[in-house]
N, C-alpha and C. Protein backbone atom coordinates (compact mmCIF):
# COMPACT_ATOMS: atom_id res chain seq x y z
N UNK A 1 4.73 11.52 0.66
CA UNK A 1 4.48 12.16 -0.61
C UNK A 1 5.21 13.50 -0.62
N UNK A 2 6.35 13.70 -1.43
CA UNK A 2 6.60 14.80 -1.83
C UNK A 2 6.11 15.61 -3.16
N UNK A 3 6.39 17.22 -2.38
CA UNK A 3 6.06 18.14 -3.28
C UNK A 3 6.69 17.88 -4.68
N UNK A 4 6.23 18.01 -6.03
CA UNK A 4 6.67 18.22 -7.23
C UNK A 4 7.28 17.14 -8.02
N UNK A 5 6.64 15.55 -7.37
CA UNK A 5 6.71 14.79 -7.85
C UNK A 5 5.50 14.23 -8.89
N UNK A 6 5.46 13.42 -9.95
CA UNK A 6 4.64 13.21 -10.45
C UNK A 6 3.86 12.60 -9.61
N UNK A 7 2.33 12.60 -9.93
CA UNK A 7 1.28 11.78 -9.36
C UNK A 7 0.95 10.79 -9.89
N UNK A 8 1.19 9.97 -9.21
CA UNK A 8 0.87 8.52 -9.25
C UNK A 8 -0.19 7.87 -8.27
N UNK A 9 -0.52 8.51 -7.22
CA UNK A 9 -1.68 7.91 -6.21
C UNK A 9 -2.46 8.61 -5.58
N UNK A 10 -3.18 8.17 -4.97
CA UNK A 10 -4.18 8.71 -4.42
C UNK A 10 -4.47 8.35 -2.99
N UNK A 11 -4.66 8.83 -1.88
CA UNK A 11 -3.84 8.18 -0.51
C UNK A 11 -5.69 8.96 0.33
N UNK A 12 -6.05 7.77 0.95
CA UNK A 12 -6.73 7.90 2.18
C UNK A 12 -6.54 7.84 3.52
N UNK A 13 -6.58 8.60 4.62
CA UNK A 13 -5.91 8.01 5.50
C UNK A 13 -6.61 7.71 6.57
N UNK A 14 -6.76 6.29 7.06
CA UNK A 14 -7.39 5.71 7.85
C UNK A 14 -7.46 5.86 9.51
N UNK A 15 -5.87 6.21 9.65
CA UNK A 15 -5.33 6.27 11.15
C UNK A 15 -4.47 6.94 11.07
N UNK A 16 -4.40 7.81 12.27
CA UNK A 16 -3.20 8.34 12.37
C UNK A 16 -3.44 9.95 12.04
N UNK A 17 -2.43 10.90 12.20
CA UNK A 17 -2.69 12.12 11.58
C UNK A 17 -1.52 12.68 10.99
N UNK A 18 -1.60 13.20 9.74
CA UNK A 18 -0.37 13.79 9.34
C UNK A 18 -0.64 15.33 9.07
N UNK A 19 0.48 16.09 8.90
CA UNK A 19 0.67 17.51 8.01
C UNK A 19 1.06 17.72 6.91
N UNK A 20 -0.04 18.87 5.89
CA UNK A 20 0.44 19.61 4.93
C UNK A 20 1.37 20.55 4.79
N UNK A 21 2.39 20.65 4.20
CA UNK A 21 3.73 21.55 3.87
C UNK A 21 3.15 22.13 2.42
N UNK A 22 3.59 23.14 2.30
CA UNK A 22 3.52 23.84 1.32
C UNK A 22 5.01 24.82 0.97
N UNK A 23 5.63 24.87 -0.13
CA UNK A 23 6.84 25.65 -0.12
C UNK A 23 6.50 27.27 -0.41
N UNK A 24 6.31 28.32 0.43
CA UNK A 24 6.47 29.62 0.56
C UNK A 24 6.68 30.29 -0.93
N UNK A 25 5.96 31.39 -1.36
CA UNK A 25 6.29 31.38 -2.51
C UNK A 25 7.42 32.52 -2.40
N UNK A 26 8.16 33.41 -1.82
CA UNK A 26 8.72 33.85 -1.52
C UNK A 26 10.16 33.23 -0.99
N UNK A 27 9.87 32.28 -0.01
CA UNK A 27 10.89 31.96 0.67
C UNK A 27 11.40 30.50 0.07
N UNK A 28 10.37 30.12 -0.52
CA UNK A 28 10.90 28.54 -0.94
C UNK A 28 10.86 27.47 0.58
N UNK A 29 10.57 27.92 1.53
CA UNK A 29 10.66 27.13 2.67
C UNK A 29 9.24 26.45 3.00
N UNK A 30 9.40 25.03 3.33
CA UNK A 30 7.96 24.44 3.65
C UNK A 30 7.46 25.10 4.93
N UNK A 31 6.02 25.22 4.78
CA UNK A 31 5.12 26.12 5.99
C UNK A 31 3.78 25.39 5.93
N UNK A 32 4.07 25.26 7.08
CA UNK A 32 2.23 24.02 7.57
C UNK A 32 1.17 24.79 7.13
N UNK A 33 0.36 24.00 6.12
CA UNK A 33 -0.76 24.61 5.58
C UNK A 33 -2.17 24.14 6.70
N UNK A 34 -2.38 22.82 6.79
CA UNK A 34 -3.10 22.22 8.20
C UNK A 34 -2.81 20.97 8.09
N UNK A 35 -3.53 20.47 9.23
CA UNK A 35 -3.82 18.44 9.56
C UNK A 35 -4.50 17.88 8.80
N UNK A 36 -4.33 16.62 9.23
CA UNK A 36 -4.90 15.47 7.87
C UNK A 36 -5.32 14.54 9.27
N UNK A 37 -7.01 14.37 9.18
CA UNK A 37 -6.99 13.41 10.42
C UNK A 37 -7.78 11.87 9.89
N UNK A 38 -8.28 11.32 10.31
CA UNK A 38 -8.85 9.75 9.67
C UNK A 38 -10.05 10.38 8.67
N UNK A 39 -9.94 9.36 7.80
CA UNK A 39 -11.02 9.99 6.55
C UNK A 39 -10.50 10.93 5.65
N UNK A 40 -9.46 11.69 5.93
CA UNK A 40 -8.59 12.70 4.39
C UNK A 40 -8.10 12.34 3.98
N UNK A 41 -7.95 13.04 2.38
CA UNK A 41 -7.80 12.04 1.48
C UNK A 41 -6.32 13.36 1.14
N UNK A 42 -5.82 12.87 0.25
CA UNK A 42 -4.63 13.92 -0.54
C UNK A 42 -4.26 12.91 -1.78
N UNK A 43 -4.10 14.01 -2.55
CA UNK A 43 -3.57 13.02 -4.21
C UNK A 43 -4.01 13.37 -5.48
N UNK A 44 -5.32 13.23 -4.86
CA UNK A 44 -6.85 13.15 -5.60
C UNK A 44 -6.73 14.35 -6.97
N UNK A 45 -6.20 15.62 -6.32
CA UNK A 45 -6.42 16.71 -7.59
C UNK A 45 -4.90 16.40 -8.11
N UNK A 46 -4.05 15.98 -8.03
CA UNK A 46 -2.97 15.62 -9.11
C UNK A 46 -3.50 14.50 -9.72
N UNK A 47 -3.65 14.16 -9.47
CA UNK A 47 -4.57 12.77 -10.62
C UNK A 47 -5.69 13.34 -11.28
N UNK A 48 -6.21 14.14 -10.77
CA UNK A 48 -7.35 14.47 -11.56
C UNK A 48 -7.32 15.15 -12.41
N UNK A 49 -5.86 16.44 -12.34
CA UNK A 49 -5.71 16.93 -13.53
C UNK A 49 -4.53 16.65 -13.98
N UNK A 50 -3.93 15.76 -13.96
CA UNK A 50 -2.38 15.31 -14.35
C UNK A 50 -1.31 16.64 -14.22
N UNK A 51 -1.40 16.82 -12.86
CA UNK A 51 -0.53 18.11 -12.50
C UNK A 51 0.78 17.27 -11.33
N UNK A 52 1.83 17.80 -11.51
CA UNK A 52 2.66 17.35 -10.05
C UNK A 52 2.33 17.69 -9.09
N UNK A 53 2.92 16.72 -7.82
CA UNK A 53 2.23 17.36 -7.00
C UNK A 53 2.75 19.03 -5.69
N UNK A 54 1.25 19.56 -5.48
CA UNK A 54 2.16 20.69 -4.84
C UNK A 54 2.30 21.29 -3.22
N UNK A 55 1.94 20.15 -2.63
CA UNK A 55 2.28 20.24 -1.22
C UNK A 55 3.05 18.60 -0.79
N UNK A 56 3.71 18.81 -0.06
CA UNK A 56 4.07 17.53 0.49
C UNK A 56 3.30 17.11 2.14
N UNK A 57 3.01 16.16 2.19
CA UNK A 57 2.24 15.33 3.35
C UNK A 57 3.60 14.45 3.99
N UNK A 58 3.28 14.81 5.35
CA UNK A 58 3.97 14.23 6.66
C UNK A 58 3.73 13.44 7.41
N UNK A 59 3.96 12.21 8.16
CA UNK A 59 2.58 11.47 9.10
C UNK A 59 3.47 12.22 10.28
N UNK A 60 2.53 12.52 11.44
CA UNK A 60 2.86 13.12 12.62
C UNK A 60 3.06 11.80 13.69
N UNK A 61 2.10 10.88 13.69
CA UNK A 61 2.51 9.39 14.53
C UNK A 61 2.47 8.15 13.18
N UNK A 62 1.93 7.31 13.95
CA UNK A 62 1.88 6.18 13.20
C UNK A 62 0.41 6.25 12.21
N UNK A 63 0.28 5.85 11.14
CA UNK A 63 -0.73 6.24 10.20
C UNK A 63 -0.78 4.54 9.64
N UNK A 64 -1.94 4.23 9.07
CA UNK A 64 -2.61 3.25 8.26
C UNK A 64 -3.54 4.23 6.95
N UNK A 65 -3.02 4.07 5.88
CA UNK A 65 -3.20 4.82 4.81
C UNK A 65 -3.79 3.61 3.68
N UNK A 66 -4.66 4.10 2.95
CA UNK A 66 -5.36 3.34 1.90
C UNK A 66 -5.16 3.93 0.66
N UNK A 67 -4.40 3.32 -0.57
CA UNK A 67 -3.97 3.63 -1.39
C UNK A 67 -4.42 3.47 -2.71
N UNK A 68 -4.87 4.27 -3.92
CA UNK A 68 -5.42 3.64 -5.20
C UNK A 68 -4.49 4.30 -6.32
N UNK A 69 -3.70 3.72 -6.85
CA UNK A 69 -3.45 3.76 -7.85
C UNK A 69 -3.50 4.52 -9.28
N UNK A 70 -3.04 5.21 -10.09
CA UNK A 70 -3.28 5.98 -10.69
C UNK A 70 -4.40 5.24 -12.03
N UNK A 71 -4.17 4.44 -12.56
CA UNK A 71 -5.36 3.57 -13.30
C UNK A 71 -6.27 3.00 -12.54
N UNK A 72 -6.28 2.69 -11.34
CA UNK A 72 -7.75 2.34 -10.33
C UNK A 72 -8.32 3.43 -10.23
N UNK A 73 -7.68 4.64 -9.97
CA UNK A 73 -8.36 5.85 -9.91
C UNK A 73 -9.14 6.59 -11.12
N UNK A 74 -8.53 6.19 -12.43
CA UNK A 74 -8.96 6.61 -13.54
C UNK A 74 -10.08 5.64 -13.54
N UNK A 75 -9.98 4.60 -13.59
CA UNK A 75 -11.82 3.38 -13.86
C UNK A 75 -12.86 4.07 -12.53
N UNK A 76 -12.69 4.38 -11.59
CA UNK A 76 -13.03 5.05 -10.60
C UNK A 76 -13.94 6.23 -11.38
N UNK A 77 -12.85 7.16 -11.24
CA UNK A 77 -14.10 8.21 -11.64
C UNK A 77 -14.67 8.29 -13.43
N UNK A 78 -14.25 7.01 -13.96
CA UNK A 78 -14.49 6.69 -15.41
C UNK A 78 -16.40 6.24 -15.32
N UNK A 79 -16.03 4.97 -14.40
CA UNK A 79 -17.14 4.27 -13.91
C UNK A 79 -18.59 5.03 -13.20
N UNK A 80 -17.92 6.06 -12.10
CA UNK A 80 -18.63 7.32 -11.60
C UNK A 80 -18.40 8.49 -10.80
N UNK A 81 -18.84 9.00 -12.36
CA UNK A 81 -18.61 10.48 -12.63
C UNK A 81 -18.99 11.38 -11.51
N UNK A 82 -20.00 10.92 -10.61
CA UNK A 82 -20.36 12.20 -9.38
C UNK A 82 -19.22 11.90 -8.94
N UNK A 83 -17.87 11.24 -8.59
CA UNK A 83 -17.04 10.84 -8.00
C UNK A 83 -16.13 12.21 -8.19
N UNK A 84 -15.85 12.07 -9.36
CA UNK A 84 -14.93 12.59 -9.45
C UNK A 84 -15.57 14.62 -9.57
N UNK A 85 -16.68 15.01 -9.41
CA UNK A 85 -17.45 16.26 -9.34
C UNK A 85 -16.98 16.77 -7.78
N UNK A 86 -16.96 15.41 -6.90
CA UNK A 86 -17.03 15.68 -5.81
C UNK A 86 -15.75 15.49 -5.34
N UNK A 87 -14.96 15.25 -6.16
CA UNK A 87 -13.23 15.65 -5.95
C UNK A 87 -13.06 17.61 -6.44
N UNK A 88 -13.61 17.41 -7.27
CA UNK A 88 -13.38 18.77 -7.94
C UNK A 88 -13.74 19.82 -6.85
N UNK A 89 -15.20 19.64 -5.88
CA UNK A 89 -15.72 20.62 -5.18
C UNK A 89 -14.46 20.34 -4.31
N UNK A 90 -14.30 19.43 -3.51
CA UNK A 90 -13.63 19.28 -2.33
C UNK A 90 -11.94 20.09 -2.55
N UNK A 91 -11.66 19.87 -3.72
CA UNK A 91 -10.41 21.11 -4.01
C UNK A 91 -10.30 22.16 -3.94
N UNK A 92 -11.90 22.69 -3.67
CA UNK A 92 -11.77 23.87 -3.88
C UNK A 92 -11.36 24.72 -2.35
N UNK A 93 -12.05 23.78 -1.64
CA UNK A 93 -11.69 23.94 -0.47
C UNK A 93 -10.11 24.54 0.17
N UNK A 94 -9.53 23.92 -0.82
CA UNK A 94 -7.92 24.13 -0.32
C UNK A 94 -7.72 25.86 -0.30
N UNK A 95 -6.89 26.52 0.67
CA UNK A 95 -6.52 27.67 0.54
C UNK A 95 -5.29 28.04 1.06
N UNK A 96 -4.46 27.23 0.42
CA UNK A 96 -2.94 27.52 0.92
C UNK A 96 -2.44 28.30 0.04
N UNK A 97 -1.00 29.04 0.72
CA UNK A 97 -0.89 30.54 -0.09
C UNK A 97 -0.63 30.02 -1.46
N UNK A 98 0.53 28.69 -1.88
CA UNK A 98 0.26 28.92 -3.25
C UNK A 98 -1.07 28.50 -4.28
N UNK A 99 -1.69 28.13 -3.68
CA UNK A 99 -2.81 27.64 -4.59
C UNK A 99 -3.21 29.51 -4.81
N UNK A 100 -3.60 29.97 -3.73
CA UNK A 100 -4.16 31.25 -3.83
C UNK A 100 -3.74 32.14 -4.80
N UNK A 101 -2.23 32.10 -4.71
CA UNK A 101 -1.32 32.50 -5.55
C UNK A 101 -1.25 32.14 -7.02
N UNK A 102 -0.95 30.91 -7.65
CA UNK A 102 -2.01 30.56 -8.66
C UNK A 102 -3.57 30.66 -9.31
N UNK A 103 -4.02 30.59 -8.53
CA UNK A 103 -5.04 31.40 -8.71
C UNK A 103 -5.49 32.90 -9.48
N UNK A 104 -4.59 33.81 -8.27
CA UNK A 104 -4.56 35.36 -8.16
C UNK A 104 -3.84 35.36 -10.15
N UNK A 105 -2.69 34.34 -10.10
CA UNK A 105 -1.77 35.20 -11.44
C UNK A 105 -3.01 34.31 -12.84
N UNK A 106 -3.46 33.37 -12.71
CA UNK A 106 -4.39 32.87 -13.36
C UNK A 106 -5.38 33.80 -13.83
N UNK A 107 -6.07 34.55 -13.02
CA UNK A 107 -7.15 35.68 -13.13
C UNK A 107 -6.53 36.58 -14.01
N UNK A 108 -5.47 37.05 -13.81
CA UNK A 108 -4.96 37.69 -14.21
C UNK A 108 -4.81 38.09 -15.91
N UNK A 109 -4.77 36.80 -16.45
CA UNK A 109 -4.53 36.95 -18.01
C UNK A 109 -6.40 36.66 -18.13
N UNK A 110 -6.29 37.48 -18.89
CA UNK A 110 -7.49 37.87 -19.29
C UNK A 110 -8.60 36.92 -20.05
N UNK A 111 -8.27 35.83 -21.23
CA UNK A 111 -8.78 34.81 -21.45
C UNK A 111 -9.01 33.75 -20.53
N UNK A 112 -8.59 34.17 -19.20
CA UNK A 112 -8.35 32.09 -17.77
C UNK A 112 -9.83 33.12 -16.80
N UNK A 113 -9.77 34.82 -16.98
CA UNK A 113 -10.87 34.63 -15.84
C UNK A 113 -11.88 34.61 -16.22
């Protein structure tokens, strides 16, 4: 999965471990945000808000990944709704510099804080 492509899926990963890249907002250069080990998911908040996506994922060995679809994913959290609440919390989690960074200029205009 690369950075700043549209989202189209939603990726679990079963086996294996990969890394988050994030592009520097300064430098433009990818910089390891953390690991992805069995049971993480990535995708999930570009689908959820029809945004591209903004880190790219790496597999570090061999990985077995479980995949849903951008309309499986929509009947998904269509069907149930705590589903998709508990995508929303779990995003929040993220704290890589550009999310932070988005964030920070978001606050900023006066009607977003």
């Amino acid at each position: 999965m690369k950075e700043g492509q549209k989202a189209t899926h939603m990726y679990i990963l079963e086996q294996g471990n990969c890394e988050v890249l994030v592009k520097g907002s300064l430098t433009k250069k990818e910089q390891f945000v953390r690991d992805l080990g069995p049971g993480s998911m990535f995708g999930e908040l570009a689908l959820l808000h029809g945004n591209r996506r903004t880190a790219s994922v790496r597999s570090k060995d061999c990985c077995t990944v479980g995949c849903l679809n951008e309309e499986s994913f929509n009947q998904l959290i269509k069907n149930f709704p705590e589903i998709k609440n508990r995508f929303k919390e779990y995003g929040k989690s993220y704290t890589d510099e550009w999310r932070a960074y988005k964030v920070k200029v978001l606050k900023n205009v006066n009607f977003l804080s």
